[in-house]
Protein backbone atom coordinates (compact mmCIF):
# COMPACT_ATOMS: atom_id res chain seq x y z
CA UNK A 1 0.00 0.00 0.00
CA UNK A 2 1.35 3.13 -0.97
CA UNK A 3 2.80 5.01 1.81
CA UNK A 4 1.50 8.70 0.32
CA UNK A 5 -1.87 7.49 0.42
CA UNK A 6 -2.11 6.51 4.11
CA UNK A 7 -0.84 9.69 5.12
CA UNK A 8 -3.18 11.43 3.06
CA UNK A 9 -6.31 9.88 4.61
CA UNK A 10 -4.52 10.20 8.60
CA UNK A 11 -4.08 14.09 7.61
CA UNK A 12 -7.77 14.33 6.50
CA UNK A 13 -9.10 12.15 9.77
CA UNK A 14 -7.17 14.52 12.22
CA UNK A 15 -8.46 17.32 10.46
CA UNK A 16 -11.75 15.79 10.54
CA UNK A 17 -10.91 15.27 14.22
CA UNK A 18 -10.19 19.00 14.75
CA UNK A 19 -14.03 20.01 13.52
CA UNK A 20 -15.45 17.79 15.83
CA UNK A 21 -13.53 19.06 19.20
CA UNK A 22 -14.38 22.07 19.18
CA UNK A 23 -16.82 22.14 20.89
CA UNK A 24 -16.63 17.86 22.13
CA UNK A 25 -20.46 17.58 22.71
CA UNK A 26 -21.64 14.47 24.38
CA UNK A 27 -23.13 13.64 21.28
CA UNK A 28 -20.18 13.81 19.64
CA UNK A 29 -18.35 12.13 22.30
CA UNK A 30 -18.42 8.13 20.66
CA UNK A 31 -17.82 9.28 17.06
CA UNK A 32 -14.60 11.28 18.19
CA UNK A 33 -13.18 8.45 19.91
CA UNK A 34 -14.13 6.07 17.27
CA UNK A 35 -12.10 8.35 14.77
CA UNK A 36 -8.86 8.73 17.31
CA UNK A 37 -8.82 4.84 17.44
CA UNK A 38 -9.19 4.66 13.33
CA UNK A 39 -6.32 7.17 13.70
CA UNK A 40 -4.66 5.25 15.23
CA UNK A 41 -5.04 2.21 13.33
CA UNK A 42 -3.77 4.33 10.36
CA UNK A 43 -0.87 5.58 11.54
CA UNK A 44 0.44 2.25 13.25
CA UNK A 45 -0.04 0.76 9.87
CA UNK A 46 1.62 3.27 8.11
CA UNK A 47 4.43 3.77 10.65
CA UNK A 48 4.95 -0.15 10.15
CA UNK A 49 5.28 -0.02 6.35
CA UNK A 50 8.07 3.01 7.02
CA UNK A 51 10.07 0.52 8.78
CA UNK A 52 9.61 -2.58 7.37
CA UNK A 53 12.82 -3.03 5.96
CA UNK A 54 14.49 -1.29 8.98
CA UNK A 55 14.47 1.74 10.69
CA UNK A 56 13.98 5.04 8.88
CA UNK A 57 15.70 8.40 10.70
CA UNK A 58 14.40 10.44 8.02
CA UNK A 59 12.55 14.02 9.92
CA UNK A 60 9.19 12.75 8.28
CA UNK A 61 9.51 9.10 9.58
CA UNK A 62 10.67 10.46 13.00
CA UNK A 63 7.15 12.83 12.66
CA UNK A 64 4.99 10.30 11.68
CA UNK A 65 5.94 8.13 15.22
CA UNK A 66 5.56 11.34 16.60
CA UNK A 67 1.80 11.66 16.30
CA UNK A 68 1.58 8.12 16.44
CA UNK A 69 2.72 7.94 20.19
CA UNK A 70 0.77 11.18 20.71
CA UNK A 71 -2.39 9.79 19.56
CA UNK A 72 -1.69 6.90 21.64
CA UNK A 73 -1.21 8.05 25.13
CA UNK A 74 -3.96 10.73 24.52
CA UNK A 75 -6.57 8.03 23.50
CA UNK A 76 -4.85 6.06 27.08
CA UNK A 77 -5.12 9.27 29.06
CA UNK A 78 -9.06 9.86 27.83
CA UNK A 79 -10.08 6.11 28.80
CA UNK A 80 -8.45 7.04 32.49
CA UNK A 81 -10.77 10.69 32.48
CA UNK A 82 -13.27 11.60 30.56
CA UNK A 83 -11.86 15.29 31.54
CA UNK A 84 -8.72 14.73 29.57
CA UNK A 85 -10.62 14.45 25.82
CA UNK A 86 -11.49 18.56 26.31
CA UNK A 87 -7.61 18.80 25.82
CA UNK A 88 -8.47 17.97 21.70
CA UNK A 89 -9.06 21.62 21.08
CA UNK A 90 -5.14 21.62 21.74
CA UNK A 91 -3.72 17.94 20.88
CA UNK A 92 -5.78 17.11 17.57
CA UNK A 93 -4.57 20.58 15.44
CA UNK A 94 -1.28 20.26 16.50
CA UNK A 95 -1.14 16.84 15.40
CA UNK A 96 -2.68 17.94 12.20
CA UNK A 97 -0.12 20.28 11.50
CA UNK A 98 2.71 17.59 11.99
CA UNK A 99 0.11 15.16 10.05
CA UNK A 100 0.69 18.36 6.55
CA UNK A 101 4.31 18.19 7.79
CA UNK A 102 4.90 14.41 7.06
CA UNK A 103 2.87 14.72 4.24
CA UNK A 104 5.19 17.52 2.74
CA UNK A 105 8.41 15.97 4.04
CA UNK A 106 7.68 12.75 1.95
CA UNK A 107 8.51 14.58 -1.05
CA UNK A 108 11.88 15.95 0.59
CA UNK A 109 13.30 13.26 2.56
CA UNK A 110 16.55 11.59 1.30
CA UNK A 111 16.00 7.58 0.75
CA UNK A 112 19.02 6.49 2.54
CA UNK A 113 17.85 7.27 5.85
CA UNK A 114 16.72 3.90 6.44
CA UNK A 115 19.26 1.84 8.38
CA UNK A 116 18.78 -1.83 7.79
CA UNK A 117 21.61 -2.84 10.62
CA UNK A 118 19.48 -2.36 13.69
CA UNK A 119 19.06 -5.49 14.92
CA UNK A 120 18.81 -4.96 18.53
CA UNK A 121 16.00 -5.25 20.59
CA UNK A 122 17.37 -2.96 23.11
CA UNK A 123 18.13 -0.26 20.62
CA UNK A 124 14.07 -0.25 19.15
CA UNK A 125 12.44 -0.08 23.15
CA UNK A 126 15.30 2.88 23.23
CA UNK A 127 13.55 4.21 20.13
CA UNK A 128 9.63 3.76 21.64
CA UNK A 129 10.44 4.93 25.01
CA UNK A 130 12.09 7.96 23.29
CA UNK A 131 9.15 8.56 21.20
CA UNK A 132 6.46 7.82 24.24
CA UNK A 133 8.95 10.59 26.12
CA UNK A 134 7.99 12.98 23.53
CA UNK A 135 4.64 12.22 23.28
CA UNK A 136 3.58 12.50 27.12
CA UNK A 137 5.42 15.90 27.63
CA UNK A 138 4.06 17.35 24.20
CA UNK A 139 0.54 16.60 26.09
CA UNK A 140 1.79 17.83 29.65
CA UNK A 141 2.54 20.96 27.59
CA UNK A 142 -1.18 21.26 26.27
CA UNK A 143 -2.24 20.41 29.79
CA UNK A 144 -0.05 23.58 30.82
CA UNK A 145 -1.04 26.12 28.58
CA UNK A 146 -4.81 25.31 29.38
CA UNK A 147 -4.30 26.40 33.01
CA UNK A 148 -2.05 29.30 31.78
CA UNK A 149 -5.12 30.17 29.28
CA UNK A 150 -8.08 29.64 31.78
CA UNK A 151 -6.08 31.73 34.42
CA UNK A 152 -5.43 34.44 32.13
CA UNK A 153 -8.83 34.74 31.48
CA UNK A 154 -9.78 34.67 35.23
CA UNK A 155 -7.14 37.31 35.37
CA UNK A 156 -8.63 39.85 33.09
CA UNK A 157 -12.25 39.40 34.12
CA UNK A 158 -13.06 38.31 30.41
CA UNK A 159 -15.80 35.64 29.12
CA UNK A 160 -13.88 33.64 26.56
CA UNK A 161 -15.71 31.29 24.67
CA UNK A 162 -12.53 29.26 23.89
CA UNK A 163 -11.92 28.60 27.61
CA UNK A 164 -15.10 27.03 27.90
CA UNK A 165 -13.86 24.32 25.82
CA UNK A 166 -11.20 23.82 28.31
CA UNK A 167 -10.68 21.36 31.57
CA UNK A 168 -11.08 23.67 35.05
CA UNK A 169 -7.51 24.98 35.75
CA UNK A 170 -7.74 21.93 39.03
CA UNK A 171 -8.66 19.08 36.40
CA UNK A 172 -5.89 20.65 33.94
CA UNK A 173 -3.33 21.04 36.83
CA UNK A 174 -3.98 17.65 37.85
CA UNK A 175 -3.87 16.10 34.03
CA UNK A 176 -0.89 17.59 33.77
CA UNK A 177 1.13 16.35 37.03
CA UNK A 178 -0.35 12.70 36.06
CA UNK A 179 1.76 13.47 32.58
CA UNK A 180 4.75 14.74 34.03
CA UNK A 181 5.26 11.42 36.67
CA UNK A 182 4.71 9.20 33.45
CA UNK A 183 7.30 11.58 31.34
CA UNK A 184 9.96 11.08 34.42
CA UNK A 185 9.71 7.44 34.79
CA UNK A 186 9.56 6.79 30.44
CA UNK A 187 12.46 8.91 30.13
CA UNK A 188 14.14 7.70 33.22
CA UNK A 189 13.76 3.96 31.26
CA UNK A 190 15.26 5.75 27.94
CA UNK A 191 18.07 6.54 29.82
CA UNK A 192 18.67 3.32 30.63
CA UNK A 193 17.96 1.66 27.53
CA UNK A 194 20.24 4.06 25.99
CA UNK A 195 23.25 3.28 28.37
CA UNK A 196 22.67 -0.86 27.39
CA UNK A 197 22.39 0.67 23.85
CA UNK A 198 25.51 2.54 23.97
CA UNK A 199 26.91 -0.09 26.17
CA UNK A 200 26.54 -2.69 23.01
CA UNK A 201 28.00 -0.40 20.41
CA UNK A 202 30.97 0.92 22.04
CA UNK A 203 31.23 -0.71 25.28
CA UNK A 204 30.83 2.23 27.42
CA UNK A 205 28.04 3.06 29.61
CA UNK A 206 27.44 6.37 28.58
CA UNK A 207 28.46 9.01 25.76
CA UNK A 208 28.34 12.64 26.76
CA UNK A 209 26.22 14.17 23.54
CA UNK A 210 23.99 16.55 23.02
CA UNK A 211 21.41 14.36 23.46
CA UNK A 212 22.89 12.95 26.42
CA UNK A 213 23.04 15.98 28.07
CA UNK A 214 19.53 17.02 26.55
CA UNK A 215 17.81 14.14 28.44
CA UNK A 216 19.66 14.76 31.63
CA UNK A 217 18.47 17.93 31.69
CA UNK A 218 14.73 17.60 31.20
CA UNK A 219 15.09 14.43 33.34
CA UNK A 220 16.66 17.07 36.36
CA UNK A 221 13.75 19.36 35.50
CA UNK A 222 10.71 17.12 35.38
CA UNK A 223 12.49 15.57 38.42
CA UNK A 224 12.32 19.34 40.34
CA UNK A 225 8.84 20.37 38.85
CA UNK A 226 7.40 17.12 40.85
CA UNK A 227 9.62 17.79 43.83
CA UNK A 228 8.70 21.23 43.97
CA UNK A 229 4.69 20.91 43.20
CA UNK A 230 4.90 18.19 45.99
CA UNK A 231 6.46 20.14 49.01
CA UNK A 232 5.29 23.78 47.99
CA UNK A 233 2.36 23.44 45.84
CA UNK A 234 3.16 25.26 42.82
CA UNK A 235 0.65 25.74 40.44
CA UNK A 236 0.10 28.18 37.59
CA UNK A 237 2.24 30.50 34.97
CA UNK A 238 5.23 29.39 36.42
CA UNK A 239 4.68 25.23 36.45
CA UNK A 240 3.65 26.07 32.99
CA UNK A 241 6.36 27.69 31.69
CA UNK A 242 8.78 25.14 33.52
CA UNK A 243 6.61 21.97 31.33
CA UNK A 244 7.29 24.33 28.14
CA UNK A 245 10.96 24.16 28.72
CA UNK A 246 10.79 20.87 29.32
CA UNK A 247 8.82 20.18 25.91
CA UNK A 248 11.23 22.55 23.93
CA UNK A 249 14.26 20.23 25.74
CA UNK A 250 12.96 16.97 24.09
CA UNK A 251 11.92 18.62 21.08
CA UNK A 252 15.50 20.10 20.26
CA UNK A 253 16.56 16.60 21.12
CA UNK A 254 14.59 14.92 19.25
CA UNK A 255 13.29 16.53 16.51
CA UNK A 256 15.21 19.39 15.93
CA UNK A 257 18.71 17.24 15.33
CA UNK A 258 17.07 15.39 13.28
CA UNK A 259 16.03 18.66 11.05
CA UNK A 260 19.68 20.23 11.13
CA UNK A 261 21.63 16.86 10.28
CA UNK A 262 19.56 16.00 7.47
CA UNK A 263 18.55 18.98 5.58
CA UNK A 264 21.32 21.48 7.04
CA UNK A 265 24.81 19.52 7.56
C-alpha cells in the first residue's frame, strides 16, 4: 500500500478530528473516539510499512511516530478521564499540523535514511520509550497552557468562549502532574535503555552528547517540577512555563537534530 496514500487519509481524519472538538459535545463524544482509534489504526499501519525493511531516521519518519505515540497516550489518558478528551481543542490541530508536515516531508526526505543494521532489541524499546517521552510531555505541555489560558482569562475578568472548551484549571493542573510522573519514569527507562544501547556499540556506559546531556536535563527538571509541586504546591504561569521548557528540551533533542543533520549539515 502506498505510503502517500495513508498519510493522506490520517491528515484528513485529524483534520476531521479538529471540527469535531471544538466544541466535544456528548453527542459527539463516541464518534470522536471512534475516529482517534481509526487514527490510530492508520498511523500504526503506516508507521509499520516506514520501517519494514528497517528503521527510517528520516525528519518525516521520525514525525509520523511522533503523532503516532501522541495519539496513543492521549486516546490512554481519555479512557483514564473523561476530563482529559477537552484537551483535543489543543492535541488534535497540532497533530494535524505535523500530520501536513509528514505529508510535505515525503517529497523531501533523502531515501538512505533507512538503516537496515538495527538489529537490537534494546536499541528499538530505546527508540519507543524515546518517542512515548515525547509524546507525554508534548501533552503535559497542552495540559499547561490550558491552566495558563483559563487563568489568564480569570485574570482579566473576560468571558472567553474558547476557555469554555477547556478542563477547570484543578482538572488541567492535575492532568498535567499525572503526565509529568509518566514523562519522568519513560524517560528515566530511555536513559537506561540508551546506556545498554551505547553499552553494546561501544562498550561504554554512557556518551556525553547533546542528546545525552539534553535528556539529563529535562530528566533534572521534570524531576524538580514534581519535587517542587509536591512540598510547595506550585501551580500556575510558572509550572507552565517550567513543562514548556521541558517540551522545547525533548523537542531540540529529538526533533530538531534530526532537522539540522539532514537537511542542514
Amino acid at each position: 500500500m502506498n505510503l502517500i496514500y495513508l498519510n493522506v487519509v490520517s491528515s484528513f481524519i485529524l483534520l476531521l478530528g479538529c471540527y469535531l472538538a471544538v466544541p466535544l459535545r456528548p453527542n459527539k463524544a463516541k464518534l470522536f473516539f471512534i475516529l482517534i482509534v481509526f487514527a490510530i489504526g492508520i498511523y500504526g499501519l503506516s508507521s509499520l510499512i516506514a520501517i519494514q525493511n528497517g528503521w527510517d531516521f528520516g525528519v518525516a519518519a521520525a514525525l509520523r511516530l511522533s503523532v503516532f505515540f501522541t495519539l496513543f497516550w492521549f486516546a490512554i489518558l481519555c479512557i483514564a478521564s473523561k476530563i482529559a478528551s477537552k484537551l483535543a481543542v489543543f492535541v488534535l490541530p497540532y497533530l494535524t499540523i505535523l500530520s501536513f508536515a509528514v505529508l510535505s516531508l515525503n517529497f523531501l526526505d533523502a531515501q538512505n535514511t533507512v538503516s537496515t543494521e538495527i538489529s537490537s532489541a534494546w536499541i528499538s524499546f530505546h527508540i519507543l520509550t524515546s518517542l512515548s517521552t515525547y509524546a507525554t510531555i508534548s501533552l503535559a505541555t497542552m495540559a499547561a497552557f490550558s491552566v495558563f489560558l483559563s487563568q489568564l482569562s480569570i485574570k482579566n475578568k473576560r468571558s472567553n468562549i474558547f476557555v469554555n472548551y477547556l478542563p477547570a484549571i484543578n482538572e488541567a493542573d492535575r492532568l498535567q502532574t499525572i503526565l509529568l510522573v509518566i514523562s519522568f519514569f519513560v524517560l528515566f527507562v530511555g536513559i537506561l535503555t540508551g546506556m545498554t544501547v551505547e553499552n553494546l556499540k561501544s562498550g561504554k556506559v554512557i556518551s556525553i552528547d547533546h542528546k545525552t546531556i539534553l535528556s539529563f536535563c529535562t530528566l533534572a527538571l521534570i524531576s524538580s517540577l514534581l519535587i517542587t509541586n509536591k512540598l510547595f504546591g506550585l501551580r500556575g504561569r510558572f509550572l507552565s512555563r517550567l513543562i514548556l521548557v521541558a517540551y522545547f528540551l525533548i523537542s531540540l533533542g529529538y526533533i530538531g537534530v534530526k532537522i539540522i543533520s539532514q537537511y542542514f549539515l
